[in-house]
N, C-alpha and C. Protein backbone atom coordinates (compact mmCIF):
# COMPACT_ATOMS: atom_id res chain seq x y z
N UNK A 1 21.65 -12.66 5.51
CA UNK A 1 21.65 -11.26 5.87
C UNK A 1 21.15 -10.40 4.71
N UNK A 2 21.70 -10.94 3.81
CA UNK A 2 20.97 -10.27 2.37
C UNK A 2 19.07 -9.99 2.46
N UNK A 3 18.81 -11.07 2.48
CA UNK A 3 17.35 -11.38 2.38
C UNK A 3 17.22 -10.52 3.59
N UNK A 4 17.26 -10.45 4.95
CA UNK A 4 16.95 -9.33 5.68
C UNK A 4 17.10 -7.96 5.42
N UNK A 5 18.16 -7.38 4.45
CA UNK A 5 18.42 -6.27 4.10
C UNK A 5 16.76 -6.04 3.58
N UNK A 6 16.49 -6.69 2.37
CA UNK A 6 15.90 -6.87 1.19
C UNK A 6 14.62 -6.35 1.95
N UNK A 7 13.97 -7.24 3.10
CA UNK A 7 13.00 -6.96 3.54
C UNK A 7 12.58 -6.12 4.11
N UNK A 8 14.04 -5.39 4.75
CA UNK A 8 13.59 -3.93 5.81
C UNK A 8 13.37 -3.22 4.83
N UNK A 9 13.99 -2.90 3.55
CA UNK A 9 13.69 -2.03 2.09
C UNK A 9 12.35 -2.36 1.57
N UNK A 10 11.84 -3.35 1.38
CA UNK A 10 10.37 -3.55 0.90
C UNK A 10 9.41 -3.03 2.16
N UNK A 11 9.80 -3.40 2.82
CA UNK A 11 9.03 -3.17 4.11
C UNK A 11 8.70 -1.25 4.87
N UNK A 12 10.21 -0.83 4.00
CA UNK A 12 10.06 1.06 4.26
C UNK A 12 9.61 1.49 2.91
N UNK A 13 9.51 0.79 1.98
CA UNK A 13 8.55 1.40 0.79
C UNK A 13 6.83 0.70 1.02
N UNK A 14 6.66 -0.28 1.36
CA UNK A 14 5.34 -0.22 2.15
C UNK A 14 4.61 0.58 2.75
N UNK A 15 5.14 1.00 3.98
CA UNK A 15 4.92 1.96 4.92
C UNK A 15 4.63 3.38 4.08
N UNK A 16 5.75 3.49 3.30
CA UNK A 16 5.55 5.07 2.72
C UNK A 16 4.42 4.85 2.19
N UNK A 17 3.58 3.53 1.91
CA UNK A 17 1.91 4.17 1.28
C UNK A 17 0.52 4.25 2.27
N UNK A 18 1.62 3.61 3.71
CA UNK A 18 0.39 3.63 4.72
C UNK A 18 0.19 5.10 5.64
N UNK A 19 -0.54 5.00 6.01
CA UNK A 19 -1.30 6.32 6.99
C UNK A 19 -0.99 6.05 8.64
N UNK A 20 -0.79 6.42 9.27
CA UNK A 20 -0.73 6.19 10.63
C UNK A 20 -0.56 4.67 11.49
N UNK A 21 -1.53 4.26 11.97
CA UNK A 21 -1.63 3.25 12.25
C UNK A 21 -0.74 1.99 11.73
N UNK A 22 -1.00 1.86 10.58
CA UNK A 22 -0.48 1.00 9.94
C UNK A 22 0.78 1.19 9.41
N UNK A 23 0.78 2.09 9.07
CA UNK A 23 2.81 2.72 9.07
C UNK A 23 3.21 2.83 10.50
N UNK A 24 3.18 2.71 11.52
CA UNK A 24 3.37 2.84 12.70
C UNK A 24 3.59 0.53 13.20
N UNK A 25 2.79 0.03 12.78
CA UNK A 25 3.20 -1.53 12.71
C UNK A 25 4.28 -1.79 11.69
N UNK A 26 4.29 -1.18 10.75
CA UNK A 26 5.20 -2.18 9.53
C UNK A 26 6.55 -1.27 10.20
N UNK A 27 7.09 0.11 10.51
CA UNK A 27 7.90 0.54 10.95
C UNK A 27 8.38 -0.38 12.32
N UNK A 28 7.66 -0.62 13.24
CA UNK A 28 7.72 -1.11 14.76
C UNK A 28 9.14 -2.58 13.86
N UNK A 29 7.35 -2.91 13.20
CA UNK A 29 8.65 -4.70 12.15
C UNK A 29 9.76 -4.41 11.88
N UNK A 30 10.44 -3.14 10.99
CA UNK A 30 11.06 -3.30 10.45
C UNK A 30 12.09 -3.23 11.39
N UNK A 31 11.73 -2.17 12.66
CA UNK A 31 12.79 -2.03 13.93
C UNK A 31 13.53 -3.69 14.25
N UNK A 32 12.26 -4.55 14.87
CA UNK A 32 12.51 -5.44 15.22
C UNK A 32 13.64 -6.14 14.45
N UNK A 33 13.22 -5.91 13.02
CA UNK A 33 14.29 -7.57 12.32
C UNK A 33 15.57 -6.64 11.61
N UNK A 34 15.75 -5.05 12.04
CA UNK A 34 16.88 -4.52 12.00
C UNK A 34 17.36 -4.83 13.36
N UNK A 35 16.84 -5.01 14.54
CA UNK A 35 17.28 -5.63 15.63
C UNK A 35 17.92 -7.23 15.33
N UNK A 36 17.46 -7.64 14.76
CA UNK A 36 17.94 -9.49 14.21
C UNK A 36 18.80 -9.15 13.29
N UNK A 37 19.10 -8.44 12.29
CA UNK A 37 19.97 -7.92 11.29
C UNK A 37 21.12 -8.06 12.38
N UNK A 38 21.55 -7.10 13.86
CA UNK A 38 22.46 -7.02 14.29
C UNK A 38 23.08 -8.34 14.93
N UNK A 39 21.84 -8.55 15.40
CA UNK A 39 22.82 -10.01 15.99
C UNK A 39 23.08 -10.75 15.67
N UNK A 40 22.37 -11.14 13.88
CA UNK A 40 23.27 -11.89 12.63
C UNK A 40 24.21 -11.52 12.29
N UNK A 41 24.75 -10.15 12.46
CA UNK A 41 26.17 -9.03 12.38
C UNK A 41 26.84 -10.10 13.37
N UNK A 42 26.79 -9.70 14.60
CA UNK A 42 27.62 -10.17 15.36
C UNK A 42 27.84 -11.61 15.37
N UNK A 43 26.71 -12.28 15.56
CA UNK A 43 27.26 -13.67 15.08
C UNK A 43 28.14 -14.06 13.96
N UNK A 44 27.94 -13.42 13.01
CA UNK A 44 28.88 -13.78 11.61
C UNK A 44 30.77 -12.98 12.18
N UNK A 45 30.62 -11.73 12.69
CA UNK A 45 31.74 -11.37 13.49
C UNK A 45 32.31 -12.27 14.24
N UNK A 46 31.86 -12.99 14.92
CA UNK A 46 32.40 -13.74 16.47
C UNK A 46 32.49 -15.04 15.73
N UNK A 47 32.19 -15.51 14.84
CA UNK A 47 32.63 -17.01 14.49
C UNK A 47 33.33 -16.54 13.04
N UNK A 48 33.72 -15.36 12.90
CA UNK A 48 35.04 -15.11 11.92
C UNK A 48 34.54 -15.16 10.19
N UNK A 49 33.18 -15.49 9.94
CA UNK A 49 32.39 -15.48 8.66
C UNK A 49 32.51 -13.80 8.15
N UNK A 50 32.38 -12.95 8.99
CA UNK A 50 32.40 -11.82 8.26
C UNK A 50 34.03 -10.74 9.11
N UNK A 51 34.81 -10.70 7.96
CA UNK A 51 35.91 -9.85 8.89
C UNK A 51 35.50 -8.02 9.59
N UNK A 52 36.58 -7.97 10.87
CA UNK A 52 35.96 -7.18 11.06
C UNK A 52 35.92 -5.50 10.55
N UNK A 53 36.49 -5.19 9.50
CA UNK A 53 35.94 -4.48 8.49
C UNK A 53 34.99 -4.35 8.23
N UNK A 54 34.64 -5.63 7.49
CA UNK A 54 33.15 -5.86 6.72
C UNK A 54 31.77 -5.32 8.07
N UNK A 55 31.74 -6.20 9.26
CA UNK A 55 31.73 -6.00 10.46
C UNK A 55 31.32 -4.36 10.61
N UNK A 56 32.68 -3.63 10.50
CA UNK A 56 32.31 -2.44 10.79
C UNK A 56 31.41 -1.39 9.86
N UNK A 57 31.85 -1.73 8.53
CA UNK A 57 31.20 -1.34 7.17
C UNK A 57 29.54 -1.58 7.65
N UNK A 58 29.10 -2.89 7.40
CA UNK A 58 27.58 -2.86 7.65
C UNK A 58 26.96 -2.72 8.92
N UNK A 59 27.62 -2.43 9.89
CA UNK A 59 27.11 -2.12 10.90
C UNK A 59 26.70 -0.63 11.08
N UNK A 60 27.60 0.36 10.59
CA UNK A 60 27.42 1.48 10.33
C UNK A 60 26.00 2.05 9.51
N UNK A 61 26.34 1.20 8.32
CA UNK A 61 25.08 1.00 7.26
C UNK A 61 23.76 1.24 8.24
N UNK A 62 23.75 0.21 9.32
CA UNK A 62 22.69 -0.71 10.26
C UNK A 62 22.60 0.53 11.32
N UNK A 63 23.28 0.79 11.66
CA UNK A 63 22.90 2.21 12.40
C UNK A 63 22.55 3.02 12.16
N UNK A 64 22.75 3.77 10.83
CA UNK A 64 22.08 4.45 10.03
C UNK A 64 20.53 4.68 9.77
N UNK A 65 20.03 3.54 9.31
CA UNK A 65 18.89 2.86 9.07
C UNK A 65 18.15 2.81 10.27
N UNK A 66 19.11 2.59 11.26
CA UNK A 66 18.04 2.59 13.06
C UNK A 66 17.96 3.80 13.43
N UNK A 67 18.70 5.08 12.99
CA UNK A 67 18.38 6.61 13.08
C UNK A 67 17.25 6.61 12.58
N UNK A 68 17.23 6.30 11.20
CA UNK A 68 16.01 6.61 9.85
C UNK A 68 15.00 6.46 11.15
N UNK A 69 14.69 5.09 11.16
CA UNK A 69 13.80 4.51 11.81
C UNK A 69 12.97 4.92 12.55
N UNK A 70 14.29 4.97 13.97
CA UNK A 70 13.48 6.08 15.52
C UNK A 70 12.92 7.53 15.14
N UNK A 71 13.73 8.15 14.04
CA UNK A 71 13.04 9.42 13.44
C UNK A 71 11.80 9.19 12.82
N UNK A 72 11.61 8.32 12.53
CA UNK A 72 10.90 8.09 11.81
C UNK A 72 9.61 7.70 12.59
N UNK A 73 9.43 6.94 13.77
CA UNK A 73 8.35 6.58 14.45
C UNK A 73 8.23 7.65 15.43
N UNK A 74 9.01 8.73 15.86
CA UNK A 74 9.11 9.74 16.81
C UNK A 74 8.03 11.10 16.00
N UNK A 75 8.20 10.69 14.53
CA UNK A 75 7.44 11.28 13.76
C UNK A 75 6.00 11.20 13.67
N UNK A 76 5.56 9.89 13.49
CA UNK A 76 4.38 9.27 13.33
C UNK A 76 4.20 9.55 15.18
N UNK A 77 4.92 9.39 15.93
CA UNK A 77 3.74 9.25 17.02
C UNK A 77 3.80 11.08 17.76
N UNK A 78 3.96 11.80 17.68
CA UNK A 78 4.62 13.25 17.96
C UNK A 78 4.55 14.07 16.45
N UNK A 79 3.36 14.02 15.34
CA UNK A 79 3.62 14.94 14.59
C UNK A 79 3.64 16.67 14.82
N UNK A 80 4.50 17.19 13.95
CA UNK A 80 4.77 18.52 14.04
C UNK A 80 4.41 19.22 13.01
N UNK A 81 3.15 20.16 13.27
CA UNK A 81 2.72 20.71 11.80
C UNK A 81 3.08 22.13 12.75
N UNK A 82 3.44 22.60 11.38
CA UNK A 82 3.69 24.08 11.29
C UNK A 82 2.69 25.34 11.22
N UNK A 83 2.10 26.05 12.21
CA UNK A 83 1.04 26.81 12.00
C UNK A 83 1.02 27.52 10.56
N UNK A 84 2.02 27.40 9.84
CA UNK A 84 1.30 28.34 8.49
C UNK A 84 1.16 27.14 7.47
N UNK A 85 1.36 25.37 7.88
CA UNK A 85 1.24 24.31 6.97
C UNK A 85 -0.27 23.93 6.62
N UNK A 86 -0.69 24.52 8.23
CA UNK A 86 -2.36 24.37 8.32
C UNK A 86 -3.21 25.09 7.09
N UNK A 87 -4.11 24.09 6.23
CA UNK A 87 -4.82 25.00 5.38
C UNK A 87 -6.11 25.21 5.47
N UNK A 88 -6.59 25.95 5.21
CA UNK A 88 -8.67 25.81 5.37
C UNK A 88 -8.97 26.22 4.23
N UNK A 89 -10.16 26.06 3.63
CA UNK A 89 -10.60 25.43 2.76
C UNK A 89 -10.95 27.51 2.10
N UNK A 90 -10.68 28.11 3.10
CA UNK A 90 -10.94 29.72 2.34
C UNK A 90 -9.89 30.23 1.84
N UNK A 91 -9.47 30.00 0.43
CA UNK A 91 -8.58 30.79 -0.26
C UNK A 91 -7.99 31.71 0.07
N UNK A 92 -8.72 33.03 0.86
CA UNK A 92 -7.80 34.35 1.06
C UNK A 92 -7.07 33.92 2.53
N UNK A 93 -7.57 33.09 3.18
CA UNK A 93 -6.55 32.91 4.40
C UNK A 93 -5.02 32.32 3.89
N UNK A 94 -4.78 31.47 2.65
CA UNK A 94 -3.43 30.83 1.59
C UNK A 94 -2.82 32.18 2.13
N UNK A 95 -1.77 32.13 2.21
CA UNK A 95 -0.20 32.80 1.76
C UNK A 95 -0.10 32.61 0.25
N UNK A 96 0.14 33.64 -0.23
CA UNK A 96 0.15 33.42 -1.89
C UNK A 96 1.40 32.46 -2.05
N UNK A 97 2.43 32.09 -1.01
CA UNK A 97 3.27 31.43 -2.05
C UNK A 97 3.13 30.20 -1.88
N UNK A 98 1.74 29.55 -0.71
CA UNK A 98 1.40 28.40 -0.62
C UNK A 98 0.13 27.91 -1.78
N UNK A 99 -0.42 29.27 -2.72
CA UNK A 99 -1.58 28.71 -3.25
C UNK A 99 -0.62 28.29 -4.68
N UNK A 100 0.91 28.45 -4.74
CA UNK A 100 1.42 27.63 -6.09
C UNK A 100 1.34 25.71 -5.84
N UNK A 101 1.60 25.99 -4.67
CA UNK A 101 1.78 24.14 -4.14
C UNK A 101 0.20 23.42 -4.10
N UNK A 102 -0.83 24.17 -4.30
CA UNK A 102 -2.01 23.29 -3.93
C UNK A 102 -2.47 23.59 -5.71
């Protein structure tokens, strides 16, 4: 279960360097084997390897992470730009307090 942790974490710092498409596959992955994360949860629950504390502790964790997630691909596929985020390339159209950020 460790080593699965390990990988959904390498796997969401990946993504943060990809663009669309391809952050949109490595996210889909990471869904999936946070999907296998759970039912290694439960299996380790139901044959008494992990008590159910522990059980409840990383499962929580694991739900958490599946919020991140769905927010996270609801993002990539449904982006939301803000009409004043939009920039064009003519200076006097900036909001002066957007020409400190560029």
């Amino acid at each position: 279960m460790e080593n699965t942790l390990l990988e959904i974490f390498e796997l969401g710092y990946l993504a943060l360097t990809k663009q669309n498409v391809s952050k949109l596959l490595i996210i889909n992955k990471i869904d999936i084997i946070l999907k296998m994360f759970f039912m290694h949860l439960r299996l380790a629950q139901g044959t008494r390897c992990l008590s159910d504390a522990g059980y409840a502790e990383l499962s929580e964790g694991a739900l958490e992470i599946g919020r991140m997630i769905g927010n996270w691909i609801k993002e990539i596929k449904n982006p939301k730009v803000a009409p004043d985020t939009q920039l064009s390339l003519d200076s006097k159209s900036l909001p002066q307090d957007r020409l400190l950020e560029i």
